[in-house]
C-alpha atoms as a PDB file:
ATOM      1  CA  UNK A   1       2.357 -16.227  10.949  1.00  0.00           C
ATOM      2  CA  UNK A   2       1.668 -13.426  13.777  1.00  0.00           C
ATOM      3  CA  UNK A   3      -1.343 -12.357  15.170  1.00  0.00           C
ATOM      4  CA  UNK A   4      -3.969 -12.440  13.171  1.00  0.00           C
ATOM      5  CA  UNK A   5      -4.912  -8.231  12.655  1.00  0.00           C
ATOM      6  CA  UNK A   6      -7.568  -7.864   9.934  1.00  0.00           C
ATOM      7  CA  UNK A   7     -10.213 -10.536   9.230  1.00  0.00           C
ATOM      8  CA  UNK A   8     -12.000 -10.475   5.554  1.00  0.00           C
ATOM      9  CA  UNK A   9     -15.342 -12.542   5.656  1.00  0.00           C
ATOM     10  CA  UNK A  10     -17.679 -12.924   2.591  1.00  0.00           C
ATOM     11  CA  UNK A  11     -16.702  -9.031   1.468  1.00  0.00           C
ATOM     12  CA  UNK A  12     -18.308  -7.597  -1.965  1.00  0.00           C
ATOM     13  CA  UNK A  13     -18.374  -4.020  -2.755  1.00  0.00           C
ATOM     14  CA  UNK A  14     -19.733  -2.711  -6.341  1.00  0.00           C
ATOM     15  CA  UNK A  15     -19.804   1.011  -8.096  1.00  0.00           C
ATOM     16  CA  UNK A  16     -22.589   2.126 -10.583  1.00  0.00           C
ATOM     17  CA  UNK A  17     -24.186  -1.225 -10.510  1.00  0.00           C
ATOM     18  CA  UNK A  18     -20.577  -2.700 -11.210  1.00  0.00           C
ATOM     19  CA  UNK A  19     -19.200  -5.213  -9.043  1.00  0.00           C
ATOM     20  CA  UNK A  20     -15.846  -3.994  -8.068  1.00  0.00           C
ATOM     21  CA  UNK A  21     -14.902  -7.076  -5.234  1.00  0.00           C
ATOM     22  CA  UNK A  22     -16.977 -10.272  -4.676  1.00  0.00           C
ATOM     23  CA  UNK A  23     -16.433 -13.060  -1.934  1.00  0.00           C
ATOM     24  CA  UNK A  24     -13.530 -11.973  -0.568  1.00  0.00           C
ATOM     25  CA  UNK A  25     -12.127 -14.032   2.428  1.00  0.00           C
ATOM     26  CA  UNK A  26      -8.555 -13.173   3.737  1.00  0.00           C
ATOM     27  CA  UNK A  27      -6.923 -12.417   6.695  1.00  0.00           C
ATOM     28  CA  UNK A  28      -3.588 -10.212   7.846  1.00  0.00           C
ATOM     29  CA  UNK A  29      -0.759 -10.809  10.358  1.00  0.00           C
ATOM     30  CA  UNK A  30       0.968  -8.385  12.533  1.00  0.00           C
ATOM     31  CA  UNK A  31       3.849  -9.855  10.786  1.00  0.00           C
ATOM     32  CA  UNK A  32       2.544  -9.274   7.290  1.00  0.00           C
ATOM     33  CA  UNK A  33       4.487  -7.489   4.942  1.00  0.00           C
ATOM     34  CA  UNK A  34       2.276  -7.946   1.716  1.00  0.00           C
ATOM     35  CA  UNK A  35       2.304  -7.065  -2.105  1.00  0.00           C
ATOM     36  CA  UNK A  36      -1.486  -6.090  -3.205  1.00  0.00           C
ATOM     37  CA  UNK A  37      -1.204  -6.758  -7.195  1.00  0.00           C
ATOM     38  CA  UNK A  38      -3.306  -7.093  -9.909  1.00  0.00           C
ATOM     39  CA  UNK A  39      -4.735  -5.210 -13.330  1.00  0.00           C
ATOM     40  CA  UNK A  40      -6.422  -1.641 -13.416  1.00  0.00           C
ATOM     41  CA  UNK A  41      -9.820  -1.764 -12.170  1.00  0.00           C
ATOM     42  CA  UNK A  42      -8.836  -5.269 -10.491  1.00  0.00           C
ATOM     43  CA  UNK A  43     -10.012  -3.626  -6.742  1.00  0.00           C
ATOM     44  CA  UNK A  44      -6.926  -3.083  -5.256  1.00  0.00           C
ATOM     45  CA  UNK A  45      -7.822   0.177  -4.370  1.00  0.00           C
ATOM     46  CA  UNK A  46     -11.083  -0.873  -2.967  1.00  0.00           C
ATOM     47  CA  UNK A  47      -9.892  -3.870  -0.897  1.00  0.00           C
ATOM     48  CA  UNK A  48      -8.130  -1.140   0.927  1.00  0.00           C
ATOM     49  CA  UNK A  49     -10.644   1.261   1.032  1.00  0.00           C
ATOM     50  CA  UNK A  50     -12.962  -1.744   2.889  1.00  0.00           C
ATOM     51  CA  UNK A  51     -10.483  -2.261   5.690  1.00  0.00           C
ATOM     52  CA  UNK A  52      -9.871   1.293   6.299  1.00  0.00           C
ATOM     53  CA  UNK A  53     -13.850   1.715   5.939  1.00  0.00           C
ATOM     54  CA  UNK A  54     -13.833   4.738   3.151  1.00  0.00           C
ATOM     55  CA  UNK A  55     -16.127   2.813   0.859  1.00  0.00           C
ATOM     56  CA  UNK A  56     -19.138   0.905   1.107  1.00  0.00           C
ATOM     57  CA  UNK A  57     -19.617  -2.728   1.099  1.00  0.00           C
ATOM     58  CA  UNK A  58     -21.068  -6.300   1.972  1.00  0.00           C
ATOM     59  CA  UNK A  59     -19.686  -8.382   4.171  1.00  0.00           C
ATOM     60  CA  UNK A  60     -17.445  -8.146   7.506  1.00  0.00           C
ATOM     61  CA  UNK A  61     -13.917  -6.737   8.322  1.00  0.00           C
ATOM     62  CA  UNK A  62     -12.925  -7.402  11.612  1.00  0.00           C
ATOM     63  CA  UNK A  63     -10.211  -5.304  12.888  1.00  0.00           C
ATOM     64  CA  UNK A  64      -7.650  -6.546  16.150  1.00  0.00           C
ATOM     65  CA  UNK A  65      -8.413  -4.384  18.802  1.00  0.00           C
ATOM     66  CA  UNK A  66      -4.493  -3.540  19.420  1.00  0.00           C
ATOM     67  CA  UNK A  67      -4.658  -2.217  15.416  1.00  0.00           C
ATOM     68  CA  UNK A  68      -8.117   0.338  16.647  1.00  0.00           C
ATOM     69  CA  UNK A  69      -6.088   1.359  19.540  1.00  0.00           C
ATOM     70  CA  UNK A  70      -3.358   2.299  17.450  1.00  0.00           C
ATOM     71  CA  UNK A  71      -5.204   3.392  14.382  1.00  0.00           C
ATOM     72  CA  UNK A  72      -4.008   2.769  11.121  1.00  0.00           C
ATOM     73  CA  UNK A  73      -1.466   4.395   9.051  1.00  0.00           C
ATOM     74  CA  UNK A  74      -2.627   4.830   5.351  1.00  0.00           C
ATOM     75  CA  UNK A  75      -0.639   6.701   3.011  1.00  0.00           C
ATOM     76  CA  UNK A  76      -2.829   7.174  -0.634  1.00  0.00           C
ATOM     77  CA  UNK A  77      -1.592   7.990  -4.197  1.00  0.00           C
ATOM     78  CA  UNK A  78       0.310  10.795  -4.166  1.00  0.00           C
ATOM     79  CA  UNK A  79      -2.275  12.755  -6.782  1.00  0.00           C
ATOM     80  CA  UNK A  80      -5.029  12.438  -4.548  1.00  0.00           C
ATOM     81  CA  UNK A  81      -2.561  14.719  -2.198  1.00  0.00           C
ATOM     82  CA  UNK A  82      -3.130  18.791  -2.594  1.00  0.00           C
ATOM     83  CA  UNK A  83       0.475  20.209  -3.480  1.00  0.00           C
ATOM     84  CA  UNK A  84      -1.164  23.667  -2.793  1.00  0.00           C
ATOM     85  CA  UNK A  85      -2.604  23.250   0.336  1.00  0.00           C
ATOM     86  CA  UNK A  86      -0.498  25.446   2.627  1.00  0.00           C
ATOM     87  CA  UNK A  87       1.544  22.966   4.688  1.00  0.00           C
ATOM     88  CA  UNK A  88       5.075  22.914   6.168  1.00  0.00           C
ATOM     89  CA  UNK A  89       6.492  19.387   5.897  1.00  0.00           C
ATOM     90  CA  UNK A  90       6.604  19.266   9.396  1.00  0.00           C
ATOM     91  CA  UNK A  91       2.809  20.719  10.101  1.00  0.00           C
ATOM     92  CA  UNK A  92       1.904  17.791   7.183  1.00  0.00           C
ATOM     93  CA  UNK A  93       3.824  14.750   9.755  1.00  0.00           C
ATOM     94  CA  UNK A  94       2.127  16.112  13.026  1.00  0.00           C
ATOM     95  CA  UNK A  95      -1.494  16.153  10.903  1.00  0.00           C
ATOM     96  CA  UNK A  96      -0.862  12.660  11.403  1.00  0.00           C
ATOM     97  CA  UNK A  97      -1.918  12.574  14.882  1.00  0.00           C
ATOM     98  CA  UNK A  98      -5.027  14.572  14.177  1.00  0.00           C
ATOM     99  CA  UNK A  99      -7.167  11.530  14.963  1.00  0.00           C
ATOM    100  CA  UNK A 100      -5.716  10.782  18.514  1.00  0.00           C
ATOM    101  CA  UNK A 101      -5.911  14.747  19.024  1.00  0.00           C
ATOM    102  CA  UNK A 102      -9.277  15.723  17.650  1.00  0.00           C
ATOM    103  CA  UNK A 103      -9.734  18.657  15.234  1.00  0.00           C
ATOM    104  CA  UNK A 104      -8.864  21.500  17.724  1.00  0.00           C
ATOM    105  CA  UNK A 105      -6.427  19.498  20.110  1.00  0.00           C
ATOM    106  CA  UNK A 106      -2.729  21.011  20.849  1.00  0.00           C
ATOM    107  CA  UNK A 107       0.155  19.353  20.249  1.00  0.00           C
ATOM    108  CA  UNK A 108       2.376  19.225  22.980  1.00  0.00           C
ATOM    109  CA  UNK A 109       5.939  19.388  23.069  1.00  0.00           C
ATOM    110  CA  UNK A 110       7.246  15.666  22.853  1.00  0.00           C
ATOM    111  CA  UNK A 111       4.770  15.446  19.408  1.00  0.00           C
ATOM    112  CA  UNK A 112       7.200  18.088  18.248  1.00  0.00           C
ATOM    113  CA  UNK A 113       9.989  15.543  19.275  1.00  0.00           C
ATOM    114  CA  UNK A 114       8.482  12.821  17.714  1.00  0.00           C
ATOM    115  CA  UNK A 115       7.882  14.682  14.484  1.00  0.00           C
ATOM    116  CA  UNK A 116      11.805  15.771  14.302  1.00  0.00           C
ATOM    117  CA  UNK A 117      12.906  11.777  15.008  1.00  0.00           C
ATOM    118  CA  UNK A 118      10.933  10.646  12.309  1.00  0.00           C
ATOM    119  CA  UNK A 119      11.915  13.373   9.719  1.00  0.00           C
ATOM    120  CA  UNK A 120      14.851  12.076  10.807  1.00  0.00           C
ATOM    121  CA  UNK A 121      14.633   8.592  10.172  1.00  0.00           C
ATOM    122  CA  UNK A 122      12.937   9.788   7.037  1.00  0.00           C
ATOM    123  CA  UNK A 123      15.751  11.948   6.164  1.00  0.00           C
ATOM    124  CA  UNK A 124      14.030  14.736   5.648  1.00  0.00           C
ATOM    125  CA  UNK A 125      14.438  16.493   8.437  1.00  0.00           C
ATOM    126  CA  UNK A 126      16.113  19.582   6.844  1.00  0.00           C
ATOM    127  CA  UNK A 127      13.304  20.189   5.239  1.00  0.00           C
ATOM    128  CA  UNK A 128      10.806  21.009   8.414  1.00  0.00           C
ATOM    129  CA  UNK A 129      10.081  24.139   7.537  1.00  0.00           C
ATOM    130  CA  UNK A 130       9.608  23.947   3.573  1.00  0.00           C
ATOM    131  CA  UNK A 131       6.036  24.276   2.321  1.00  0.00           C
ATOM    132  CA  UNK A 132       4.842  20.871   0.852  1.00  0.00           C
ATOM    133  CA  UNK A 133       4.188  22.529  -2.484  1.00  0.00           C
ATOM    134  CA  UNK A 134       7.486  22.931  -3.509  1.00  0.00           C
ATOM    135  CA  UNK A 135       8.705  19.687  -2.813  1.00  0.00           C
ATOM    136  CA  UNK A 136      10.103  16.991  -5.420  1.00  0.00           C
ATOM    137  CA  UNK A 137       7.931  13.591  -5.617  1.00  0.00           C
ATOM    138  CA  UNK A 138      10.000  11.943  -3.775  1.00  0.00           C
ATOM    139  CA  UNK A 139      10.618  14.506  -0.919  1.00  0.00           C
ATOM    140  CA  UNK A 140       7.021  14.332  -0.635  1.00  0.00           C
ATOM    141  CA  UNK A 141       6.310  10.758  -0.273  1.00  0.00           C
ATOM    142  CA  UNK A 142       8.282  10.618   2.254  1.00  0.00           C
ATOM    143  CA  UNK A 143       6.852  13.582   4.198  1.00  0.00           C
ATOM    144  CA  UNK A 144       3.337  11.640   3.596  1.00  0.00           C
ATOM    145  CA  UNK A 145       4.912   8.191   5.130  1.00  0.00           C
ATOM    146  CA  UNK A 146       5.917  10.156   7.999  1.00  0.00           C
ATOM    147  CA  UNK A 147       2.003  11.501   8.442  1.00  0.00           C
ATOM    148  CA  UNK A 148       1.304   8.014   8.125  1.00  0.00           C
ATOM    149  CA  UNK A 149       3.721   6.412  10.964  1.00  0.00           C
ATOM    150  CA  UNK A 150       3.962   9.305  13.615  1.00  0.00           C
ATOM    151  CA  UNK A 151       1.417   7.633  15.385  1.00  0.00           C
ATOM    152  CA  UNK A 152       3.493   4.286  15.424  1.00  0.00           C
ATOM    153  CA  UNK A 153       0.167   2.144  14.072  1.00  0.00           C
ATOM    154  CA  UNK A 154       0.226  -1.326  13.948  1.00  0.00           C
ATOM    155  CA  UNK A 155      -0.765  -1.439  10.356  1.00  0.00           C
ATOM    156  CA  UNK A 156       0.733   0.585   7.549  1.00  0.00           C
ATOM    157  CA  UNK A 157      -1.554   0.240   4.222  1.00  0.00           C
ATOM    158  CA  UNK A 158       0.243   2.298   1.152  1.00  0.00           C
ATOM    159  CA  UNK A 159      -1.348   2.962  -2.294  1.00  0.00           C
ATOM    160  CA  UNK A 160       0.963   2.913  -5.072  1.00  0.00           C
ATOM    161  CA  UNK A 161       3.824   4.419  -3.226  1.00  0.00           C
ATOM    162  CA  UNK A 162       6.386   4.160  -5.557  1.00  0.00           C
ATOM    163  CA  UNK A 163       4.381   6.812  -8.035  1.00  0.00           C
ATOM    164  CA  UNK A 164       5.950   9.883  -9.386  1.00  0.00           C
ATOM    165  CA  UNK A 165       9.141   9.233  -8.091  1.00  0.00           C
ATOM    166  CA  UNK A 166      12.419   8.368  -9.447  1.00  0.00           C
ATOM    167  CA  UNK A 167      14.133   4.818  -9.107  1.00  0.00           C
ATOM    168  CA  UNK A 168      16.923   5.636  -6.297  1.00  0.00           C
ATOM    169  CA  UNK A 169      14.526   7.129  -4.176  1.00  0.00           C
ATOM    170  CA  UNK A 170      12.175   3.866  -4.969  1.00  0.00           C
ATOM    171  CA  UNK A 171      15.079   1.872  -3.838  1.00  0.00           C
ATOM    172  CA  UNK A 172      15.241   3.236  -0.501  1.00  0.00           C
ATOM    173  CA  UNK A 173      11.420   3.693   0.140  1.00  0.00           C
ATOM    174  CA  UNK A 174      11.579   0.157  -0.263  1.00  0.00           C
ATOM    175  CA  UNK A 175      14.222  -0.138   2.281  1.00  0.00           C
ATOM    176  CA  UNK A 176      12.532   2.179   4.636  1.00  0.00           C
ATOM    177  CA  UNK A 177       9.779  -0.206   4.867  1.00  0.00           C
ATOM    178  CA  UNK A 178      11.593  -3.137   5.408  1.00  0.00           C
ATOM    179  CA  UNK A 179      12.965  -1.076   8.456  1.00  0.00           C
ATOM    180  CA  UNK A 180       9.509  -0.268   9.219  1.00  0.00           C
ATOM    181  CA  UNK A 181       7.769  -3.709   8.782  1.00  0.00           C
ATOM    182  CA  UNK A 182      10.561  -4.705  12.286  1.00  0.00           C
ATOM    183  CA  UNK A 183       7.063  -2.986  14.085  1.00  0.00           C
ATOM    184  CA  UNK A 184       4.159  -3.494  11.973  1.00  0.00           C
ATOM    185  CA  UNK A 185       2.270  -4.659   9.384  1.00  0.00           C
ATOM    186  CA  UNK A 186       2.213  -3.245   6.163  1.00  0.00           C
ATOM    187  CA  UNK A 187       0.178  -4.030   3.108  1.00  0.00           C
ATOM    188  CA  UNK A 188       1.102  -2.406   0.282  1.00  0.00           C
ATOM    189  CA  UNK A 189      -0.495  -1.886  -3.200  1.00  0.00           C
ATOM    190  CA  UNK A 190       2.010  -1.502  -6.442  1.00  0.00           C
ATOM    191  CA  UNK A 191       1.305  -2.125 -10.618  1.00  0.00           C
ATOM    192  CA  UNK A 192       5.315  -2.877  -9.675  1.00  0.00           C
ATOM    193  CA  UNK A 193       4.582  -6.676  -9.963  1.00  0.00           C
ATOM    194  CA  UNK A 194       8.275  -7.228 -11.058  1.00  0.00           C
ATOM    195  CA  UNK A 195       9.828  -5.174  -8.076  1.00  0.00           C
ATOM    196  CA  UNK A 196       7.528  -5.686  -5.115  1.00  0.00           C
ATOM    197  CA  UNK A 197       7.893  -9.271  -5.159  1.00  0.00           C
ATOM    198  CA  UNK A 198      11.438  -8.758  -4.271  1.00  0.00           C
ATOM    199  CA  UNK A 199      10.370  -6.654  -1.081  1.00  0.00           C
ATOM    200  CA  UNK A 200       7.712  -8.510   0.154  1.00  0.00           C
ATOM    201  CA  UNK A 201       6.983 -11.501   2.052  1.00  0.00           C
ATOM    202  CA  UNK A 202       3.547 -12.494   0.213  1.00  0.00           C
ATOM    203  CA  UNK A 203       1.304 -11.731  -2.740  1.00  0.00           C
ATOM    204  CA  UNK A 204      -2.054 -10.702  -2.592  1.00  0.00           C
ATOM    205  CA  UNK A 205      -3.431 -11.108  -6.111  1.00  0.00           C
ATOM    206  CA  UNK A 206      -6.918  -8.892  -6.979  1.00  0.00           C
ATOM    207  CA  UNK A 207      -9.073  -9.352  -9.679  1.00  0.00           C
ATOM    208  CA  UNK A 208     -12.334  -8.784  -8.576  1.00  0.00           C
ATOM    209  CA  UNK A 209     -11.545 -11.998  -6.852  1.00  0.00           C
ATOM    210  CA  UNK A 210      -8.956 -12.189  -4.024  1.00  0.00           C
ATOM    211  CA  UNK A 211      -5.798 -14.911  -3.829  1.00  0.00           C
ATOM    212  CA  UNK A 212      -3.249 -15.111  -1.129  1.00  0.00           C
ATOM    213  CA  UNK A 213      -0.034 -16.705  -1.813  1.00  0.00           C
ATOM    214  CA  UNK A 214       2.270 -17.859   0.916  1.00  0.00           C
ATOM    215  CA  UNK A 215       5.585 -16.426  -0.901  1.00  0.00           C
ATOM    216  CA  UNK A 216       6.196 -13.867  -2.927  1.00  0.00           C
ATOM    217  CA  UNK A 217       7.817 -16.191  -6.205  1.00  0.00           C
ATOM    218  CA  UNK A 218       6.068 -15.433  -9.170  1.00  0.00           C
ATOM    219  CA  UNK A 219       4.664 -18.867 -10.749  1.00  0.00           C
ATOM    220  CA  UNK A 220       2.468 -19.441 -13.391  1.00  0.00           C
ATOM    221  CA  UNK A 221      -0.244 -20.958 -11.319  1.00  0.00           C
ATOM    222  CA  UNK A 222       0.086 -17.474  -9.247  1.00  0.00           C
ATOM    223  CA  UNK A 223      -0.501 -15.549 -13.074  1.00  0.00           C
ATOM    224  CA  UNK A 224      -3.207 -17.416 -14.024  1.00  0.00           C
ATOM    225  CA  UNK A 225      -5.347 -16.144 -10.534  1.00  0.00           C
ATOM    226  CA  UNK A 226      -5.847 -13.027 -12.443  1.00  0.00           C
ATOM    227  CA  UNK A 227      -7.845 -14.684 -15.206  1.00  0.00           C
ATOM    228  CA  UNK A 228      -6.553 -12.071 -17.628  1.00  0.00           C
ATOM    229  CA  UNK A 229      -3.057 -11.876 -19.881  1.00  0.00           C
ATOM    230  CA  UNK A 230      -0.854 -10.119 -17.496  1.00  0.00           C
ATOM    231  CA  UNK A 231       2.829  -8.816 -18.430  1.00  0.00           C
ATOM    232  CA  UNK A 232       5.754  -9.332 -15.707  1.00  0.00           C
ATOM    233  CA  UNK A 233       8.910  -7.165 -16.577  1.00  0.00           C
ATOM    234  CA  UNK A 234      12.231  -9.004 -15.241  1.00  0.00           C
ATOM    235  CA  UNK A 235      15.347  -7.564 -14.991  1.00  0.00           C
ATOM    236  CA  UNK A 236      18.826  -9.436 -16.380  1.00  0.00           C
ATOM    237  CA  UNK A 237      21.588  -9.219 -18.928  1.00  0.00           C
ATOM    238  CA  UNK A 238      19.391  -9.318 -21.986  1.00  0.00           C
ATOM    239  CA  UNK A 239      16.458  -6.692 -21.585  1.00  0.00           C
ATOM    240  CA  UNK A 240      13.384  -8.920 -21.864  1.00  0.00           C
ATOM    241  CA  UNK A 241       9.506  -9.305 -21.054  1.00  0.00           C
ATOM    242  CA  UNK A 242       7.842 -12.525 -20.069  1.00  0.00           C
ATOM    243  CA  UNK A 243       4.113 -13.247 -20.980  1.00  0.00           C
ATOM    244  CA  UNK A 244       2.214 -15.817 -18.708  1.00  0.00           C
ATOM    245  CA  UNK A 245      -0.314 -17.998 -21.263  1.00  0.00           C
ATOM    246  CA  UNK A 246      -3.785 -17.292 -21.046  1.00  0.00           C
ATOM    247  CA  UNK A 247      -5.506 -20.263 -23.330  1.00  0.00           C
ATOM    248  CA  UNK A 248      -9.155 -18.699 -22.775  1.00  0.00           C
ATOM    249  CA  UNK A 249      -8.045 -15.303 -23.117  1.00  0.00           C
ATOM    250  CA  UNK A 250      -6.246 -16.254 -26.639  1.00  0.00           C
ATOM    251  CA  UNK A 251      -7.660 -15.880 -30.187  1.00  0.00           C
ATOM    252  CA  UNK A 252      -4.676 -16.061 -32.571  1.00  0.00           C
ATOM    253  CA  UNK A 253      -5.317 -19.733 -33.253  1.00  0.00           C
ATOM    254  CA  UNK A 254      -1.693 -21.024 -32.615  1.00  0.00           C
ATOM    255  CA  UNK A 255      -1.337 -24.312 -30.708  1.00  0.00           C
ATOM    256  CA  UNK A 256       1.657 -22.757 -28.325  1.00  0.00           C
ATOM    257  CA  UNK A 257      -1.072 -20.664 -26.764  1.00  0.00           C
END
């Protein structure tokens, strides 16, 4: 492992009176590239949301001070994003530097340079000038992953990335972030359980609860962290789904279970 770059200590958050996370302890690496799974209304989300400080909690997350310096890049669901706000593609990448600017700074020329090499490396880059509204979903996630690395952070934290988006652009999102994770860290949150794990170097698995694993093999001792029947689609010649047993969480009265 790298660096250590985030430490979790003793973290609970709750919404409404509802406990959302509770005794979290876990740490990131400047090497980490991790897969944040786990079912709806698990946390994911929220875990996030702690480290990047956007929600309330208990607790303590201690950031590197190389990651402050740097700031962190986050790129949220698409949907939160406002298709109608009146954007280029390329004014949407420089907002990314907003934070080192201030909210009336001027850009200067070489953040116009850096904004054209990473449309670039985005390939995207003949679309500068197109407003953000009309673009496709995958067009724009990868307008909004160039807002979030323009400011080369040391962390990269993406939610749901792969959303409204078709599966060859999927394919090479996932490819752009292997490129990426060369120089930094990325945690990354997916309902992709199947797919991710073939991307990333470790599992994160959420459930109110938190459990790191040191690969990214699915097991059954991994499944049964989520203390809830969770479905795992796997790809091979004979379409199929595989079911992890849940004995608690079964009522049919069959031994098998």
């Amino acid at each position: 492992m790298g660096e250590e770059i985030v430490k979790i200590s003793d973290l609970s958050a709750s919404y409404d009176g509802e406990v959302a996370l509770e005794g979290v302890n876990i740490s990131f690496y400047a090497d980490d590239f991790v897969g944040i799974i786990g079912p709806n209304g698990g946390g994911k989300s929220t875990l996030i949301k702690a480290i990047l400080g956007l929600v309330p909690y208990a607790g303590t997350v201690n950031i590197s001070q190389d990651v402050v310096a740097g700031g962190v890049g986050y790129m949220p669901q698409q949907n939160l994003f406002d298709k109608e706000f009146p954007l280029s593609v390329e004014e949407l990448v420089l907002s990314g530097l907003q934070r080192r600017k201030g909210l009336f700074g001027r850009y200067s020329k070489s953040d116009k340079l850096r904004v054209k090499a990473i449309l670039e490396e985005l390939s995207v880059d003949n679309l500068a000038k197109k407003c953000v509204g009309e673009l496709s979903g995958g067009q724009l996630q990868r307008a909004l992953l160039g807002r979030a690395i323009i400011s080369e952070p040391k962390l990269l934290i993406l939610d749901e990335p792969a959303n409204f988006v078709d599966n060859r652009f999927e394919n090479e999102l996932y490819t752009l972030l292997t490129e990426l994770n060369k120089r930094m860290a990325i945690i990354m949150v997916s309902h992709d359980v199947g797919t991710i794990t073939t991307v990333v170097k470790n599992v994160v698995c959420v459930n109110r609860t938190v459990h790191r694993h040191p690969t990214a093999e699915l097991t059954p001792e991994l499944l049964a962290n989520y203390h809830c029947p969770i479905q795992v689609l796997s790809h091979g010649p004979v379409p199929h789904t595989v079911l992890a047993h849940h004995h608690d969480d079964c009522h049919c009265g069959h031994d098998h279970c």
